[in-house]
Every structure is written in structure tokens, then in C-alpha cells.
N, C-alpha and C. Protein backbone atom coordinates (compact mmCIF):
# COMPACT_ATOMS: atom_id res chain seq x y z
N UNK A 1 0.04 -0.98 -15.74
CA UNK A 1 0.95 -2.02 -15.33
C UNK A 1 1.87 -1.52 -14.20
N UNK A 2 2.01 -0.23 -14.14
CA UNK A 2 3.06 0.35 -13.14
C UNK A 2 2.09 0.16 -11.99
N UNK A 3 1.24 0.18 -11.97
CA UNK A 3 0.42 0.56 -10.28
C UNK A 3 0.30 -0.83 -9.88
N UNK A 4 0.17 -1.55 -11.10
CA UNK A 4 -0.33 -3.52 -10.43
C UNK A 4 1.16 -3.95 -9.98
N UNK A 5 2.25 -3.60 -10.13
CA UNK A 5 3.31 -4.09 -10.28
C UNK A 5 3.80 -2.98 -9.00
N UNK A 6 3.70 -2.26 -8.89
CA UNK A 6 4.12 -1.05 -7.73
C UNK A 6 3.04 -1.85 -6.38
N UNK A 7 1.86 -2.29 -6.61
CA UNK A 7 0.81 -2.64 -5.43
C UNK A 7 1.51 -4.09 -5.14
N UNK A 8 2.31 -4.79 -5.99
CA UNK A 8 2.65 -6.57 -5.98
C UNK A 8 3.79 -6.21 -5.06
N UNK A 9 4.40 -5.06 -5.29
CA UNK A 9 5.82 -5.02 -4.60
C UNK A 9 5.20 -4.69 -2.91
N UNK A 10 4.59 -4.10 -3.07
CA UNK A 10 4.44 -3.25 -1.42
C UNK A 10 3.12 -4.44 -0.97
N UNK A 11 2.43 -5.51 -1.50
CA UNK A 11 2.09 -6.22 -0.73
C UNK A 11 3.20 -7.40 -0.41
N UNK A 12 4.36 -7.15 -1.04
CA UNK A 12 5.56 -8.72 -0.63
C UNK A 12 5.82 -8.02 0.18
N UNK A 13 6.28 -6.69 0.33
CA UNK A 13 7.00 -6.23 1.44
C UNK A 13 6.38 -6.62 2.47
N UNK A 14 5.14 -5.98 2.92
CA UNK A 14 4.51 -6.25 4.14
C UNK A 14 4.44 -7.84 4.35
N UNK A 15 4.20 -8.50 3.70
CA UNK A 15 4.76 -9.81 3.59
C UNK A 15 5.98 -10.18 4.57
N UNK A 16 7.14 -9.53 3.54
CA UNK A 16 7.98 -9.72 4.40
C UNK A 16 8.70 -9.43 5.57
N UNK A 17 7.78 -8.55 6.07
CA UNK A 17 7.84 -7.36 7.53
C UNK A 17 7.27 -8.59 8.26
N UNK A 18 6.12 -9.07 8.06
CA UNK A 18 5.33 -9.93 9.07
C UNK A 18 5.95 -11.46 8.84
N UNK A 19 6.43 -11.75 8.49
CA UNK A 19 6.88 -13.05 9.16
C UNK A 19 7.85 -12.90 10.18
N UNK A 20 9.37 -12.15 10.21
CA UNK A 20 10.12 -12.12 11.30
C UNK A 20 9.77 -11.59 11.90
N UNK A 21 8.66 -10.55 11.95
CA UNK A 21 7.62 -10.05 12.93
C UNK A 21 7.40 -11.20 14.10
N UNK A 22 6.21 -12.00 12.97
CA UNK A 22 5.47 -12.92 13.92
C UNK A 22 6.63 -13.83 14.48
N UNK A 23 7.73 -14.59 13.76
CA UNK A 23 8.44 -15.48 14.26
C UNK A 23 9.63 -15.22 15.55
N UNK A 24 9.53 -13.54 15.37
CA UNK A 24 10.43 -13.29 16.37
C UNK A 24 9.68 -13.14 17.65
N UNK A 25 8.70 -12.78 17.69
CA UNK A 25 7.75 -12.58 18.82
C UNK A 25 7.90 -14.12 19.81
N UNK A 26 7.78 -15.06 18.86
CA UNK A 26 7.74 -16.16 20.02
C UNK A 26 9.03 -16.38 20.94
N UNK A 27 10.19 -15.53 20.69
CA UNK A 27 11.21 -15.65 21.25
C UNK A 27 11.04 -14.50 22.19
N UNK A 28 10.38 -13.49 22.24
CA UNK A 28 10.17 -12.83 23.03
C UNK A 28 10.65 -11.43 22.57
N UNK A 29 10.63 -11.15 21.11
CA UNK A 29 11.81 -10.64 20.62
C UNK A 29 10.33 -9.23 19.53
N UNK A 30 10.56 -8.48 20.09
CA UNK A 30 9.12 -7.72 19.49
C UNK A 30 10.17 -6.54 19.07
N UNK A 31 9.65 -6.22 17.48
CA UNK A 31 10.02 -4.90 16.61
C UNK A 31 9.43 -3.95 16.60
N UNK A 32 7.78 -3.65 17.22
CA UNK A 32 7.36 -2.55 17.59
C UNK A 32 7.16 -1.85 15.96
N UNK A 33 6.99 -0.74 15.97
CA UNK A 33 6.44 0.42 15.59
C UNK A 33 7.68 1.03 14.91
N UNK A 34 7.87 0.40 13.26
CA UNK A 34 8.84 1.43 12.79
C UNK A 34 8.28 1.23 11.52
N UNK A 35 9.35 2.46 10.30
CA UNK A 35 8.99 2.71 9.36
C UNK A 35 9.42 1.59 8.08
N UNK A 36 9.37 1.45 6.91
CA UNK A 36 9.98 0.34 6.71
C UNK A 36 11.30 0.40 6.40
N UNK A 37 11.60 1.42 6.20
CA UNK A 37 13.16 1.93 6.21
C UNK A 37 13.84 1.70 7.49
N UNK A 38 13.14 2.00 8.76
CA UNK A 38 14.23 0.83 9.73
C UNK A 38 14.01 -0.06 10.16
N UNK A 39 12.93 -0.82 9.54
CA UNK A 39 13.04 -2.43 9.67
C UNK A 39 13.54 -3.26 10.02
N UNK A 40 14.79 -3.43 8.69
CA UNK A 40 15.93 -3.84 8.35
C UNK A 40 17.43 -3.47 9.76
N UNK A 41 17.35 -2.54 9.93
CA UNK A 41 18.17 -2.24 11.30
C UNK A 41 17.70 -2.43 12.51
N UNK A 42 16.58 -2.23 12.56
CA UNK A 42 16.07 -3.11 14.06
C UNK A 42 15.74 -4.56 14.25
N UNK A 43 15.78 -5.07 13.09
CA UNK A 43 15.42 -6.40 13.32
C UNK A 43 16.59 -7.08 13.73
N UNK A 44 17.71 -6.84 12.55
CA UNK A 44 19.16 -6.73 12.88
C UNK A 44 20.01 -6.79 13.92
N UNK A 45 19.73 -5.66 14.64
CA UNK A 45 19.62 -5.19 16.10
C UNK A 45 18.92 -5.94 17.11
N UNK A 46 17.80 -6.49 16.88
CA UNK A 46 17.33 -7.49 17.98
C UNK A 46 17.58 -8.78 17.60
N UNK A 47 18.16 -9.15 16.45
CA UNK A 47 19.24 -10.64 16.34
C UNK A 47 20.29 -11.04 16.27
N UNK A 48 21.00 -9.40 16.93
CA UNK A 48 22.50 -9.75 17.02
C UNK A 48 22.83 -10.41 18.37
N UNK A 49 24.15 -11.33 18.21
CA UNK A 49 24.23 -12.36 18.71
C UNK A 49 24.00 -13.65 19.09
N UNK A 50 22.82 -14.00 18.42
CA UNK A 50 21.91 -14.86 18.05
C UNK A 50 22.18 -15.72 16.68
N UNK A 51 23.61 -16.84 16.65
CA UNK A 51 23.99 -16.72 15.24
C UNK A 51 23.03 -17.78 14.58
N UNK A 52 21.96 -18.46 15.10
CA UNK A 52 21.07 -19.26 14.83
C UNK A 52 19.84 -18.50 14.00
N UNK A 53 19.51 -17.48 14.96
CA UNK A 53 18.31 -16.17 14.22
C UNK A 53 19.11 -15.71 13.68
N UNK A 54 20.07 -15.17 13.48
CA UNK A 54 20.78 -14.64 12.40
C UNK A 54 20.55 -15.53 10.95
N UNK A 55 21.30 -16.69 11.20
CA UNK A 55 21.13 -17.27 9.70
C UNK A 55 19.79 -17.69 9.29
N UNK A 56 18.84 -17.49 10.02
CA UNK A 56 17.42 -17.76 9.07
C UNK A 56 16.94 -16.52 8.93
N UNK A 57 16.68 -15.63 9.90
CA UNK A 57 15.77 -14.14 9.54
C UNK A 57 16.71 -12.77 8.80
N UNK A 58 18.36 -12.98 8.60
CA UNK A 58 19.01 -12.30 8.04
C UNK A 58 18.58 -11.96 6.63
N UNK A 59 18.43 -13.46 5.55
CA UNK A 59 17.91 -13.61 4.16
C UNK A 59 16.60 -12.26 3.97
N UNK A 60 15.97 -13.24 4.72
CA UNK A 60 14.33 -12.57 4.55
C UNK A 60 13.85 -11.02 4.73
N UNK A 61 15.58 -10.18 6.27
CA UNK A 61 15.37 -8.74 5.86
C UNK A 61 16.04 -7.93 4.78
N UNK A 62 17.31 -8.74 4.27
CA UNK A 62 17.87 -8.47 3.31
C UNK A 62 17.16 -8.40 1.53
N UNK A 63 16.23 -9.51 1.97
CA UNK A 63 15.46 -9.71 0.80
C UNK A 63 14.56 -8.15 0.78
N UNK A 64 13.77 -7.76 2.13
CA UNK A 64 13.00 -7.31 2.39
C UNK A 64 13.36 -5.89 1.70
N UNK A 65 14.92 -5.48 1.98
CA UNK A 65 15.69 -4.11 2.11
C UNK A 65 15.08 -4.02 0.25
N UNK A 66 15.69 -5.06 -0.32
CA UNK A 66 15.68 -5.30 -1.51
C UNK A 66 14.41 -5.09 -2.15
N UNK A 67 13.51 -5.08 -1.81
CA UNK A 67 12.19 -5.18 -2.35
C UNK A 67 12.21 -3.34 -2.04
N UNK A 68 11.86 -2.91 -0.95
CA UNK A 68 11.84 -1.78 -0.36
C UNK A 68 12.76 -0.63 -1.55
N UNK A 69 14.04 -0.82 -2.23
CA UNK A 69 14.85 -0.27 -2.98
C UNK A 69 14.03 -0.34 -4.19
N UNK A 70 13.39 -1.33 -4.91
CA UNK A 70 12.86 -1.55 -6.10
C UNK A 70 11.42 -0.90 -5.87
N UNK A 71 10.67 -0.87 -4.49
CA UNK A 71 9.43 -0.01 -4.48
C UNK A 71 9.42 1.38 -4.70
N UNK A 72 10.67 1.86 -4.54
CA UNK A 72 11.07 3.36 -4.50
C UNK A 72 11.40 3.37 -5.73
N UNK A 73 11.89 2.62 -6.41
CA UNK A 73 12.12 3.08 -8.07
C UNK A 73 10.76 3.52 -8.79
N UNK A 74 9.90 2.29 -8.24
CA UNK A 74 8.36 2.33 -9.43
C UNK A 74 8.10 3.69 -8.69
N UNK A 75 7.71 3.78 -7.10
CA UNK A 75 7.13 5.07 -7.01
C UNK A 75 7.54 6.45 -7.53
N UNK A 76 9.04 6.20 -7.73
CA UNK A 76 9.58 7.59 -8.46
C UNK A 76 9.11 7.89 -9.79
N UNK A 77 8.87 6.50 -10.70
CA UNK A 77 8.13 6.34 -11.87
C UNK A 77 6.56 7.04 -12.02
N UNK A 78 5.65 6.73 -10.67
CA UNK A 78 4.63 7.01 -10.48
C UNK A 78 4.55 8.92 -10.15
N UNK A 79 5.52 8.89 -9.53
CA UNK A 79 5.62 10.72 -9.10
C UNK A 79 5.68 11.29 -10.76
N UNK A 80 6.67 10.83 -11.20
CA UNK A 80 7.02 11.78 -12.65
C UNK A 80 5.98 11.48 -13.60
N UNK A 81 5.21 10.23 -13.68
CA UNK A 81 3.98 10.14 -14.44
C UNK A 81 2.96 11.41 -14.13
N UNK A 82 2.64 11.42 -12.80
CA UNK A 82 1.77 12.37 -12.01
C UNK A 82 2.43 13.88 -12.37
N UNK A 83 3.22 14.50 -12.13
CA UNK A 83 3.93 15.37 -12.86
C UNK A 83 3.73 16.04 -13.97
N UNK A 84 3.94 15.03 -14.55
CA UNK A 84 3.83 15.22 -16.21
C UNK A 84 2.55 15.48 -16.40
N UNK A 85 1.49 15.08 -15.90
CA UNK A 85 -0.33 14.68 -16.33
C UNK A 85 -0.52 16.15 -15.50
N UNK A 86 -1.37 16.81 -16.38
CA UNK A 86 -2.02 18.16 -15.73
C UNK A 86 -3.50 17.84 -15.09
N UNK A 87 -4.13 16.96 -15.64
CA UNK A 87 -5.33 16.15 -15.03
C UNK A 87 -4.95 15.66 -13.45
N UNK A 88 -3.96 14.73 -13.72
CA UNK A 88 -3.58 14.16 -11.95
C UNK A 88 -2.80 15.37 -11.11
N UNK A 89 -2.24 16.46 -11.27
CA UNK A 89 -2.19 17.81 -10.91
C UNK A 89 -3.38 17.88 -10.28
N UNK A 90 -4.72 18.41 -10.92
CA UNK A 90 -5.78 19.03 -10.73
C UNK A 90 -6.08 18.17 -9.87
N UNK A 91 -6.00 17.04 -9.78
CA UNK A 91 -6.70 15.36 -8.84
C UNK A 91 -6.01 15.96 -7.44
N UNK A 92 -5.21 16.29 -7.56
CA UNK A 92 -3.98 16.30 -6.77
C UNK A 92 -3.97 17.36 -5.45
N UNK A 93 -4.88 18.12 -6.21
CA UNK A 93 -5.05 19.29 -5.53
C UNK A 93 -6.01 19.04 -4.38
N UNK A 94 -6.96 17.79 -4.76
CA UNK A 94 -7.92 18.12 -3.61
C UNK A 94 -7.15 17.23 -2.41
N UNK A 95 -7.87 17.68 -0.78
CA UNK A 95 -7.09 17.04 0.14
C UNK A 95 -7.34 15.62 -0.16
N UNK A 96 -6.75 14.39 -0.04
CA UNK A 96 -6.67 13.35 0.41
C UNK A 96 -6.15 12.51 -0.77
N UNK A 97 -6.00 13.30 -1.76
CA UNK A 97 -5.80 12.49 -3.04
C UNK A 97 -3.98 12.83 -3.19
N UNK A 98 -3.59 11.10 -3.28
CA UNK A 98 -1.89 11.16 -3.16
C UNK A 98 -2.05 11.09 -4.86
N UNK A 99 -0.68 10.84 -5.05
CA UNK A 99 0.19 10.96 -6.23
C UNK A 99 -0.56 8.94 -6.95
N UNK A 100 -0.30 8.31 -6.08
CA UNK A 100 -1.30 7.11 -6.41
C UNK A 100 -2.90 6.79 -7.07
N UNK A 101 -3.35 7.42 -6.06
CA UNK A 101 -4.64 7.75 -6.28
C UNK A 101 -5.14 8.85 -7.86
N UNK A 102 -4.21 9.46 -7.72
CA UNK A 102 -4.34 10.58 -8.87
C UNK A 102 -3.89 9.54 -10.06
N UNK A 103 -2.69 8.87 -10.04
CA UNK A 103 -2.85 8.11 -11.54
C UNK A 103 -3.42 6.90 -11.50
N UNK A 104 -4.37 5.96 -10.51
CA UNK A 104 -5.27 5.29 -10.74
C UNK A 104 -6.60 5.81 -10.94
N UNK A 105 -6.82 6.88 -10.98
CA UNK A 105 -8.67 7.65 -11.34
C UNK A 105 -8.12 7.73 -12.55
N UNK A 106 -6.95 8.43 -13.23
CA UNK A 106 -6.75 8.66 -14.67
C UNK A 106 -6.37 7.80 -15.50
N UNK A 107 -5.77 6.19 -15.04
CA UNK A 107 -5.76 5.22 -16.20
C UNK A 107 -7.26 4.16 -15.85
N UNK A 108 -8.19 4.44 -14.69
CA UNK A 108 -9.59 3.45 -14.99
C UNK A 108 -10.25 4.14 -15.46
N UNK A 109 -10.26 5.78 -15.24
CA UNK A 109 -11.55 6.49 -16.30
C UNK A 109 -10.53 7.29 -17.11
N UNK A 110 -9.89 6.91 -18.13
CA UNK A 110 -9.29 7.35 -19.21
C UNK A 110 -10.12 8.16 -20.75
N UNK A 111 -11.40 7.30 -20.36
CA UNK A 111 -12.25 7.52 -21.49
C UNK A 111 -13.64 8.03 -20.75
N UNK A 112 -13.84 9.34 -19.95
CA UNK A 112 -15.26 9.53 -19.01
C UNK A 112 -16.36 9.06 -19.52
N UNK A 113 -16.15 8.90 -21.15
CA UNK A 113 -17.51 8.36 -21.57
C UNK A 113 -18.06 7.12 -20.96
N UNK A 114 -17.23 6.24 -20.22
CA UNK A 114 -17.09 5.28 -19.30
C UNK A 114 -18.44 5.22 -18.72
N UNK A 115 -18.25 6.56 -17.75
CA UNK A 115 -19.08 6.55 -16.74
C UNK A 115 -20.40 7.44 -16.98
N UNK A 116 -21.49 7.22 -17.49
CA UNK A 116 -22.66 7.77 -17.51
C UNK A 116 -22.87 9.22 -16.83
N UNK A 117 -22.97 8.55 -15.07
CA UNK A 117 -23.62 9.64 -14.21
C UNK A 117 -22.13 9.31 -13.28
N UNK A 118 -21.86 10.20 -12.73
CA UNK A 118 -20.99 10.92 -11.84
C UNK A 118 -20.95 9.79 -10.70
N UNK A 119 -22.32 9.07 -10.22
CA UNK A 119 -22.49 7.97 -9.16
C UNK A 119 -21.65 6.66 -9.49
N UNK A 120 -21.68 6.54 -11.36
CA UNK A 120 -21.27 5.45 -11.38
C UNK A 120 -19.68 5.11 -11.34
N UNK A 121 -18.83 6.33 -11.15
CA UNK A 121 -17.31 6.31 -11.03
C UNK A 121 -17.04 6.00 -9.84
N UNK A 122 -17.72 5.83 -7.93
CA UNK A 122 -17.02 5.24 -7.31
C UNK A 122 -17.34 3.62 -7.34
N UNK A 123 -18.57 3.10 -7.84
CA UNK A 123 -18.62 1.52 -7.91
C UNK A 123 -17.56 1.18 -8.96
N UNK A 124 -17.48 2.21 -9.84
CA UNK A 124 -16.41 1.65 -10.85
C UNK A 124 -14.72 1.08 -9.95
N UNK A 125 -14.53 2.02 -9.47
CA UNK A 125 -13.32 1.89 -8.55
C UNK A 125 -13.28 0.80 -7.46
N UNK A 126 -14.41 0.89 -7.02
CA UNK A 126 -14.54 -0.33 -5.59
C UNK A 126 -14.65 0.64 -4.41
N UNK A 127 -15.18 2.31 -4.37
CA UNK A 127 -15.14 3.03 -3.46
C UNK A 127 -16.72 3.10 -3.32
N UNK A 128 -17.18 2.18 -2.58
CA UNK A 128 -18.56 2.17 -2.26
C UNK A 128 -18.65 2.09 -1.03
N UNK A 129 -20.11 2.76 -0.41
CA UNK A 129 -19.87 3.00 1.57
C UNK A 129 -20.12 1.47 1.71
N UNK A 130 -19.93 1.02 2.93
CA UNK A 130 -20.51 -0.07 3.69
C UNK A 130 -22.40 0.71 3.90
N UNK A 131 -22.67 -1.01 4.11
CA UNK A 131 -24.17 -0.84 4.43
C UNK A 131 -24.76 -1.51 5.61
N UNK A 132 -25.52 -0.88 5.78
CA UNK A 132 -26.38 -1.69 7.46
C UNK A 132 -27.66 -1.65 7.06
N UNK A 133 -28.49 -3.10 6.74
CA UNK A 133 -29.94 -2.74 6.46
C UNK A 133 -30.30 -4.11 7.58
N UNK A 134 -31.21 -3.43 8.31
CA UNK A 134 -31.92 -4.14 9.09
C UNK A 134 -33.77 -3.66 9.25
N UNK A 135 -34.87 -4.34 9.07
CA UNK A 135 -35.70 -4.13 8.74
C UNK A 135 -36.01 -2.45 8.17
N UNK A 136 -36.41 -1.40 9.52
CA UNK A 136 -36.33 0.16 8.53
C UNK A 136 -35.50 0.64 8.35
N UNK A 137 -34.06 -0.10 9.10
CA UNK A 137 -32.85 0.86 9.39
C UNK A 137 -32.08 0.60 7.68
N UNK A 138 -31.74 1.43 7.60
CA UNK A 138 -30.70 1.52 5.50
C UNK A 138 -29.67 2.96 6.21
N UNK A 139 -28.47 2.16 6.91
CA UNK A 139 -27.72 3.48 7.04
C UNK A 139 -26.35 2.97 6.17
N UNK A 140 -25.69 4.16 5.74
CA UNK A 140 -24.18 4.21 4.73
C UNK A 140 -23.34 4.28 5.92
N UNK A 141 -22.45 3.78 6.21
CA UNK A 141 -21.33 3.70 6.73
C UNK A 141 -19.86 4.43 5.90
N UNK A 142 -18.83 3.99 6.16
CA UNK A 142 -17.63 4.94 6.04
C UNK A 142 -17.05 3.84 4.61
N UNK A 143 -15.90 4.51 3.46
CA UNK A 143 -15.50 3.30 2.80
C UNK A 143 -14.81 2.72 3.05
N UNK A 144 -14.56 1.35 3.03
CA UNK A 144 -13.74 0.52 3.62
C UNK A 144 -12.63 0.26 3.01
N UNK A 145 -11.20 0.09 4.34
CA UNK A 145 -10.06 0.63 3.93
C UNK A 145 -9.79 -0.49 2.68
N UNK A 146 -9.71 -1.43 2.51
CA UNK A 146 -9.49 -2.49 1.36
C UNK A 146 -9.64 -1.70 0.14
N UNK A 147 -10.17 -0.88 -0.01
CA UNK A 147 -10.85 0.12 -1.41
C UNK A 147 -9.54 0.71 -1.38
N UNK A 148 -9.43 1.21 -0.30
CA UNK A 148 -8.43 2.63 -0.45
C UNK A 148 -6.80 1.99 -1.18
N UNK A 149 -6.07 0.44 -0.92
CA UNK A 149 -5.22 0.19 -1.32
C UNK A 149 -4.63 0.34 -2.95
């Protein structure tokens, strides 16, 4: 429940990054390339004086800040879960595997008896390559980022 509820928060956020995104753009008004921690101050920053954009896109980064504060709680939840688990440790260790990833392999295969053969734990997940079959051609491609969320 922590990871479905940690993934609900950080897809509203981006949510709410891209609307005054998109709506400010038509004013000519572009936020560029920041983290989501300064979001909230640059957006700010490119609607000051503007007391019209102010009172509609103010709510929505304030809301945004807000969401952003409550994503950092669950993830702190998620670090000390990971912590605690000597299994997501060991996960942990190899390159590419975050603190996320390590406690979603350990609450879908909780029970390995799950998985038969070793092949069948990335279809279990949704980490399967892309495919290209065209008459002789059968090539695997890379996994696609949608998996990785």
C-alpha cells in the first residue's frame, strides 16, 4: 500500500507541474528545467506581478509544494522499510536498483515459490524487452521506461 500510494502522490505531482507548465507557456512564460523543489519558486517568480496569474496558478503551486512535502514523508517511510529488510540491502547492492525498486521485488515476490524459473520474475513485474518481429527478423529491444515507474 505504501508504494501504490507513494506512486499516486508523485503521479499528481507531475500532474501538477504540467498544467502551469503548459498554461503558462501560452503567455510566453516558460519554467524550463528545474527540480521539483524549485518549481514552486520559479513559477512564483515568473508570475510576479501578474495579479490575474497570480490568483489562478498560485493555488495549484501551493497545492503542488503540498503534495511534494507529503511525497517525502512516504519516501522516508520507504527508505526505513528498505533499511530494516536485509534482502532489499542485498537488492540494493546491485547498480541500478534504488531503495524503490528494492521494496517492490520484495513485496511482489514475497513468496519465490511464486516464480517457477528465474524467466518468469521479469513478466511477473512488467519488465519485459520490447519486440520487433518482421518476417525472419525476432530482435529484443531495450525495457520500456513505463515498466521502470
Amino acid at each position: 500500500m505504501l508504494l501504490t500510494c507513494r506512486q499516486l502522490l508523485e503521479g499528481n505531482r507531475r500532474a501538477l507541474e504540467s498544467e502551469p507548465r503548459g498554461s503558462l507557456k501560452v503567455f510566453g512564460l516558460k519554467v524550463g528545467k528545474v527540480s521539483p523543489k524549485e518549481f514552486a519558486p520559479r513559477v512564483l517568480d515568473l508570475i510576479a506581478g501578474q495579479p490575474a496569474l497570480c490568483a489562478i496558478v498560485e493555488p495549484l503551486v501551493r497545492l503542488c509544494e503540498d503534495v511534494i512535502k507529503q511525497l517525502d514523508v512516504l519516501h522516508r517511510m520507504v527508505l526505513k522499510m528498505v533499511k530494516e529488510c536485509e534482502l532489499c540491502r542485498r537488492w540494493m547492492a546491485i547498480s541500478g536498483v534504488a531503495p524503490v525498486v528494492a521494496l517492490t521485488f520484495r513485496s511482489t515476490i514475497d513468496v519465490p515459490e511464486r516464480c517457477v524459473r528465474s524467466r518468469s520474475v521479469g513478466p511477473l513485474l512488467g519488465l519485459v524487452p520490447r519486440k520487433h518481429q518482421s518476417g525472419e527478423v525476432n530482435r529484443h529491444g531495450r525495457i520500456p521506461n513505463a515498466a521502470m515507474r
